[in-house]
Protein backbone atom coordinates (compact mmCIF):
# COMPACT_ATOMS: atom_id res chain seq x y z
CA UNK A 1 17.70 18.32 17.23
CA UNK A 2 18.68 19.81 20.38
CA UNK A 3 21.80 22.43 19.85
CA UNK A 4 23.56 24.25 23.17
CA UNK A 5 21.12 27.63 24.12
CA UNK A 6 18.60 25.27 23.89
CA UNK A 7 17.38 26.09 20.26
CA UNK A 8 15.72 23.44 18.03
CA UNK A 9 17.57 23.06 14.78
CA UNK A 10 15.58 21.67 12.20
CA UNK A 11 17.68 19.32 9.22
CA UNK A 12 15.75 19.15 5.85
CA UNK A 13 16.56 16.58 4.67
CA UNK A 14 13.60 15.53 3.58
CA UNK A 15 13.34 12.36 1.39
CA UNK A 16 17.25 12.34 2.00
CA UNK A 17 16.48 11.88 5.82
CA UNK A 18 17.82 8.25 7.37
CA UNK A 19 14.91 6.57 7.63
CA UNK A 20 12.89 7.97 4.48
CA UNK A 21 16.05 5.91 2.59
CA UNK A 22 15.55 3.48 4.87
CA UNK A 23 11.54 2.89 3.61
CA UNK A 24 12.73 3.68 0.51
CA UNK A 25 14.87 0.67 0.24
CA UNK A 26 12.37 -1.37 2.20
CA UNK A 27 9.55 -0.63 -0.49
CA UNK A 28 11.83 -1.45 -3.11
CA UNK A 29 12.82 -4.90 -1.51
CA UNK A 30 9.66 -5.74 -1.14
CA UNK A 31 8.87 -5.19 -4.80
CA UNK A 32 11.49 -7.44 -5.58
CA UNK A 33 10.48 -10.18 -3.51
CA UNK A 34 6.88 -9.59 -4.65
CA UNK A 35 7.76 -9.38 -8.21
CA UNK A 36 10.66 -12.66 -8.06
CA UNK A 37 9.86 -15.09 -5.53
CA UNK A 38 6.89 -16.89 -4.39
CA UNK A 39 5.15 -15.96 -1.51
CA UNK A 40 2.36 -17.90 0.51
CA UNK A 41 -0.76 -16.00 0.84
CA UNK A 42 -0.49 -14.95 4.32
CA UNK A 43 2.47 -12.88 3.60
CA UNK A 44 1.60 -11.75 0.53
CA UNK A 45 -1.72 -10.46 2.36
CA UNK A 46 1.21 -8.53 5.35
CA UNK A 47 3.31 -7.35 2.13
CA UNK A 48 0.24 -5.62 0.88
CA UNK A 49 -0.38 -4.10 4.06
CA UNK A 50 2.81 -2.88 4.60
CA UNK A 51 2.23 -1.13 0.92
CA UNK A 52 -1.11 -0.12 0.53
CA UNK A 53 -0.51 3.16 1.59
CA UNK A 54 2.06 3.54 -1.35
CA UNK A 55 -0.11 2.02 -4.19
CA UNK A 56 -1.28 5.31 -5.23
CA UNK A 57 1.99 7.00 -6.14
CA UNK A 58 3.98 3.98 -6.77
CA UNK A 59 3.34 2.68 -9.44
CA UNK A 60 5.86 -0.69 -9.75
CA UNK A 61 4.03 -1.58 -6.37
CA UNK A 62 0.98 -1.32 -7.85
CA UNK A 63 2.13 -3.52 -10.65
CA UNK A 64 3.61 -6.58 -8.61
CA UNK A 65 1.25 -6.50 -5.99
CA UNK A 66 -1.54 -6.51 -8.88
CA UNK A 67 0.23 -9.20 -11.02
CA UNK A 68 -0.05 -11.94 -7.67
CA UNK A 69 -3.98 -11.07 -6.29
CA UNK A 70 -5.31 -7.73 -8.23
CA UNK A 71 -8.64 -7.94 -6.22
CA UNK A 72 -6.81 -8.22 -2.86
CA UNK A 73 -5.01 -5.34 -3.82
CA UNK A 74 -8.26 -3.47 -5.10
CA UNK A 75 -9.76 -4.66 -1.49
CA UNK A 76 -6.89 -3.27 0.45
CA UNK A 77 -7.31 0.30 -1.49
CA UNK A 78 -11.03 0.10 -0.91
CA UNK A 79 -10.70 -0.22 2.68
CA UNK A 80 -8.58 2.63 2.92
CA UNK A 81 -10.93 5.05 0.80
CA UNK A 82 -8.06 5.00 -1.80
CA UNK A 83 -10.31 4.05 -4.71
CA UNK A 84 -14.06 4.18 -5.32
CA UNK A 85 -16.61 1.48 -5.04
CA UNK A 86 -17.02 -0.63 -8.42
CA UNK A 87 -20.37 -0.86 -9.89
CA UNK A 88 -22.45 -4.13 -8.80
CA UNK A 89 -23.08 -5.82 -12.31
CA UNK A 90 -26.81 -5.71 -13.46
CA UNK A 91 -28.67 -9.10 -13.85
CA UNK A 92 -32.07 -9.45 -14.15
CA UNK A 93 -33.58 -11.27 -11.50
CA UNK A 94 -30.35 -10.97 -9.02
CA UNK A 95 -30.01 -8.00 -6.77
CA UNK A 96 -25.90 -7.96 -5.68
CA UNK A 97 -24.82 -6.72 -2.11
CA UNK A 98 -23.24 -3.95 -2.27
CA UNK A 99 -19.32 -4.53 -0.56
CA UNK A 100 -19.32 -2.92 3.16
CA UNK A 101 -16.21 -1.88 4.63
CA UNK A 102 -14.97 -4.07 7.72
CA UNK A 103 -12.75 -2.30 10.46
CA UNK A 104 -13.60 1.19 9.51
């Protein structure tokens, strides 16, 4: 903020700030929708994007996005280096790809 002398004046308010209540509530809608109503795939897939950055520390997220397409949801995370690589399975005979990352 700009005060009169020209000196910056700084609020603090943190997670109380306008628009991190505003995401807040946003994430939480979401959630709800997620969790209560039906949602064709292609906005399921822009309601995970929207969220993938808060899968990691939120854990209701995690659990509604995971309930409707868990491997979507372990895709998006992967593509954002926000969980490791699973094992490819062992089968004799079959050699598995191993998953590259698109986009990166």
């Amino acid at each position: 903020l700009e005060a009169a002398g020209s000196r910056t004046v700084s609020s603090g308010l943190g997670r109380f700030a306008s628009a991190a209540q505003t995401w807040s509530a946003t994430v939480s809608l979401l959630i709800a929708i997620v969790s209560f109503v039906r949602v064709e795939d292609d906005i399921f897939e822009q309601i995970l994007d929207l969220l993938a950055d808060e899968l990691p520390r939120n854990e209701d997220a995690r659990r509604a996005l995971d309930a409707v397409n868990p491997d979507a949801v372990w895709l998006a995370l992967y593509e954002r280096d926000l969980v490791e690589p699973m094992t490819a399975p062992m089968l004799e005979g079959v050699a598995f790809s191993p998953v590259e990352k698109t986009g990166s």
